[in-house]
Protein backbone atom coordinates (compact mmCIF):
# COMPACT_ATOMS: atom_id res chain seq x y z
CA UNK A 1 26.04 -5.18 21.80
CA UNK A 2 25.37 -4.32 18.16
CA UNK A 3 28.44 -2.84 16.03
CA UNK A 4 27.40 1.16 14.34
CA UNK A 5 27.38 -1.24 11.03
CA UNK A 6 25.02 -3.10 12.01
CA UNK A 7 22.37 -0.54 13.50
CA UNK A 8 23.15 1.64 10.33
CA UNK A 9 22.07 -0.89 8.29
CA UNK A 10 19.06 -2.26 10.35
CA UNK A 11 17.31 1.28 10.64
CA UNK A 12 16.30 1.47 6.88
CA UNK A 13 15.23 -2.25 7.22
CA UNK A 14 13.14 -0.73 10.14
CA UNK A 15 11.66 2.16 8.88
CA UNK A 16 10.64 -0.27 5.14
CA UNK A 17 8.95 -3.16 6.88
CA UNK A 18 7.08 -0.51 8.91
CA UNK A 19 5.98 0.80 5.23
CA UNK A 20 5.01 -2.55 4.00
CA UNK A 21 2.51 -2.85 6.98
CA UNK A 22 1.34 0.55 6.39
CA UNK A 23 0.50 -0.59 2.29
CA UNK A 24 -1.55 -3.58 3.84
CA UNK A 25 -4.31 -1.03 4.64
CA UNK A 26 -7.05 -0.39 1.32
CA UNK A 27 -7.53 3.08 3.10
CA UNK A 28 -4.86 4.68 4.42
CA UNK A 29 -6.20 8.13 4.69
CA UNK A 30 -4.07 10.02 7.71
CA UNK A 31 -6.72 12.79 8.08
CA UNK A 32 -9.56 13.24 5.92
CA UNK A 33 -11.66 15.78 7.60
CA UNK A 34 -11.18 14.02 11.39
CA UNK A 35 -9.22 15.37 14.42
CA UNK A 36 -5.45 15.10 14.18
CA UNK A 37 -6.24 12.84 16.87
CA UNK A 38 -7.89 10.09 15.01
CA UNK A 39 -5.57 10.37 11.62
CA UNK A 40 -4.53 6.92 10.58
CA UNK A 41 -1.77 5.67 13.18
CA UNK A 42 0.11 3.54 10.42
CA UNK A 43 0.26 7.55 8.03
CA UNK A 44 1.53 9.21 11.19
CA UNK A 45 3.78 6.14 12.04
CA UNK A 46 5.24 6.53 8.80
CA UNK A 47 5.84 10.32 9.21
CA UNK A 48 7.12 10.50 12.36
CA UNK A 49 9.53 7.68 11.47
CA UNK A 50 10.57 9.24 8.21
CA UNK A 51 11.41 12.57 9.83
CA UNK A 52 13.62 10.51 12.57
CA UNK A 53 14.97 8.63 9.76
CA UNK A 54 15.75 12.17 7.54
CA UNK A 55 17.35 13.22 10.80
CA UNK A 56 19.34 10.31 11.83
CA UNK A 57 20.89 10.59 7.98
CA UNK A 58 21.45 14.26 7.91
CA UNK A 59 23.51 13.26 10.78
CA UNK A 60 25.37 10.65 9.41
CA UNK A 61 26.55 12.71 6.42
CA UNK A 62 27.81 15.78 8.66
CA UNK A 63 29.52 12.75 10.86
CA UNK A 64 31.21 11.39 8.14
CA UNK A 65 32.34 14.69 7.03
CA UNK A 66 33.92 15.68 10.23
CA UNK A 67 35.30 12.23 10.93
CA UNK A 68 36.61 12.61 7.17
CA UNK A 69 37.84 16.27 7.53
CA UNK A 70 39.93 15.08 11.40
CA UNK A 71 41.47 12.27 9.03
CA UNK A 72 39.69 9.70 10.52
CA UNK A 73 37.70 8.14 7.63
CA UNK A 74 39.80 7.55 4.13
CA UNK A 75 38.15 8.83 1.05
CA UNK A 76 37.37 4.83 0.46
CA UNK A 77 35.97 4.59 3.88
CA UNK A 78 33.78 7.73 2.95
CA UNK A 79 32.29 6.79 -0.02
CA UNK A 80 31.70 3.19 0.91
CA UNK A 81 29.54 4.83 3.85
CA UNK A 82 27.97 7.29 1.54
CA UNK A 83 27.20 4.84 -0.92
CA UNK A 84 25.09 2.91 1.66
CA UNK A 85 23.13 5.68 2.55
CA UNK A 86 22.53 6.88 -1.18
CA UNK A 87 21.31 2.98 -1.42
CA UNK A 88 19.42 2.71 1.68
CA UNK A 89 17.95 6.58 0.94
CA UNK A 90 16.87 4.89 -2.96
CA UNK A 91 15.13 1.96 -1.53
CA UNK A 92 13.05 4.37 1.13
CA UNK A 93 11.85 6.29 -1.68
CA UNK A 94 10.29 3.20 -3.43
CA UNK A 95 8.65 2.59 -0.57
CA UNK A 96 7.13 6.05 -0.45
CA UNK A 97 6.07 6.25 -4.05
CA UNK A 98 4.64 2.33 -3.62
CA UNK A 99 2.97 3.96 -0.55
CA UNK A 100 1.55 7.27 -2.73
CA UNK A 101 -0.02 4.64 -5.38
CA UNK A 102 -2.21 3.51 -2.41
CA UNK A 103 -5.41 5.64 -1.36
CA UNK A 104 -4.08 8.61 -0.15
CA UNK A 105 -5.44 12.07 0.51
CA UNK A 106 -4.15 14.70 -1.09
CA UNK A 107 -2.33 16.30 1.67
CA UNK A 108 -0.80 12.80 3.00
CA UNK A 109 0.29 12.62 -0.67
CA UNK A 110 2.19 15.92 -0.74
CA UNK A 111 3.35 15.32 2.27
CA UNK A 112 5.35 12.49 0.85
CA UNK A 113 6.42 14.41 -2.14
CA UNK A 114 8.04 16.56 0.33
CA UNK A 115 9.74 13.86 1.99
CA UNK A 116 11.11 12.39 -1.45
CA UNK A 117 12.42 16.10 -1.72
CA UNK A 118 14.35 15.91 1.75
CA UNK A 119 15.49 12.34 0.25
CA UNK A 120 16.46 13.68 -2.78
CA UNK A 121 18.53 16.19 -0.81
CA UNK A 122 19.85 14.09 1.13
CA UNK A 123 21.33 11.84 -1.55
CA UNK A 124 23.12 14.80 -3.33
CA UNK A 125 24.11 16.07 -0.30
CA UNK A 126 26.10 12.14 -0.16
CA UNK A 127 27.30 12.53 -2.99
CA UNK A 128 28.62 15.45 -2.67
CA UNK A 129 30.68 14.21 -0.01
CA UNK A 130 32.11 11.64 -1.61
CA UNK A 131 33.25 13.74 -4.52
CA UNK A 132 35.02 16.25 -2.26
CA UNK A 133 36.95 13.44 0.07
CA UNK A 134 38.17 12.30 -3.40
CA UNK A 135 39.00 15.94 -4.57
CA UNK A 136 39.45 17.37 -1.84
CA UNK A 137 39.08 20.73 -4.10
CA UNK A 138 37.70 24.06 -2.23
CA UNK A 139 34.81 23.98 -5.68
CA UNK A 140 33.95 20.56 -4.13
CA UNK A 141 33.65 21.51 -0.21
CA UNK A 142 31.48 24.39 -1.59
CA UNK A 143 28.88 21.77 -3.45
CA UNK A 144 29.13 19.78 -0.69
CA UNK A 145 28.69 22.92 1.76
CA UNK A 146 25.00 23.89 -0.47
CA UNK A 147 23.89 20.27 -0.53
CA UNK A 148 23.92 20.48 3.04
CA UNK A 149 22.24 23.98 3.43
CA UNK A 150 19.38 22.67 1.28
CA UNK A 151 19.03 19.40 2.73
CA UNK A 152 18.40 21.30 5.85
CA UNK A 153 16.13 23.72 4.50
CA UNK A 154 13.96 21.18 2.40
CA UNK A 155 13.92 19.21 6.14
CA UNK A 156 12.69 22.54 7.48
CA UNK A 157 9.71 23.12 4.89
CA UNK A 158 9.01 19.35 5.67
CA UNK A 159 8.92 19.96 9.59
CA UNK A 160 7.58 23.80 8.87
CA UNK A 161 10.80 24.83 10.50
CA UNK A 162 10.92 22.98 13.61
CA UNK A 163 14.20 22.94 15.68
CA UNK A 164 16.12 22.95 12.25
CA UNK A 165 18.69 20.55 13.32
CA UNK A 166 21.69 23.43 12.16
CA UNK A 167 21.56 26.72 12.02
CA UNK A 168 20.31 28.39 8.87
CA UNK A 169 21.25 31.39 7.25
CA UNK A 170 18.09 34.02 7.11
CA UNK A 171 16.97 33.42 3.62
CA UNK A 172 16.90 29.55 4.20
CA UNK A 173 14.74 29.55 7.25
CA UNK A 174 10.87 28.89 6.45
CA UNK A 175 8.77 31.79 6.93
């Protein structure tokens, strides 16, 4: 029905409109001193999407690299892709910081902070990739290798370690 292009492009589109309509509110505190239960649905909206979204990229990175590593992506195709999700990742952020300037308790804005971090990860972690499918150096697979273990370990921290979606070495898991 709808081509990968197209649903890897809409999902950012997605997750920012759902952002916008979470900066409408004056008040958007997600939990300030009531029940999980009755935290603001448009905060945990946001979350819950951003972690899917952090997840859904993380996957699309360790996709491309396989594809890229089986010769099934060219180093063009790879950092064409990667370049869209450094973009789309850049434009998410915005959102996040547009949504910190709003009023936020302080735990909804670390919470963001740490989901900027994952971003931030994430981005390196991108370009990482595209610098070793040009290289294709052993120096460049390792960067690309520790962008990937900290992207996963930042998402970790974020989640507090929930199903980690790879398997991380013992010093990277969260205590």
């Amino acid at each position: 029905m709808f081509s990968h292009r197209f649903l890897r492009l809409s999902w950012p589109v997605v997750l920012s409109a759902l952002m916008v309509v979470g900066l409408a509110y004056s008040n958007v505190r997600s939990q300030d001193n009531r029940a999980v239960e009755d935290a603001n649905a448009t905060l945990q909206a946001v979350g819950g999407l951003g972690v899917g979204h952090i997840q859904s990229t993380l996957g699309l990175i360790g996709v491309t690299a396989d594809a890229y590593a089986k010769d099934v992506y060219t180093p063009k195709q790879v950092e064409d892709l990667m370049n869209g999700t450094v973009n789309g990742i850049e434009a998410v952020k915005k959102l996040l910081r547009r949504l910190q300037e709003t009023d936020l308790g302080d735990d909804d804005r670390e919470y963001i902070d740490r989901m900027i971090s994952v971003y931030n990860g994430l981005q390196k972690e991108a370009k990482a990739l595209i610098a070793f499918a040009k290289s294709r150096k052993p120096a460049d697979a390792e960067l690309f290798d520790a962008a990937r273990k900290s992207a996963v370990t930042k998402l970790g921290q974020l989640t507090d370690g929930d199903k980690l979606p790879i398997e991380a070495t013992e010093t990277e898991k969260v205590e």
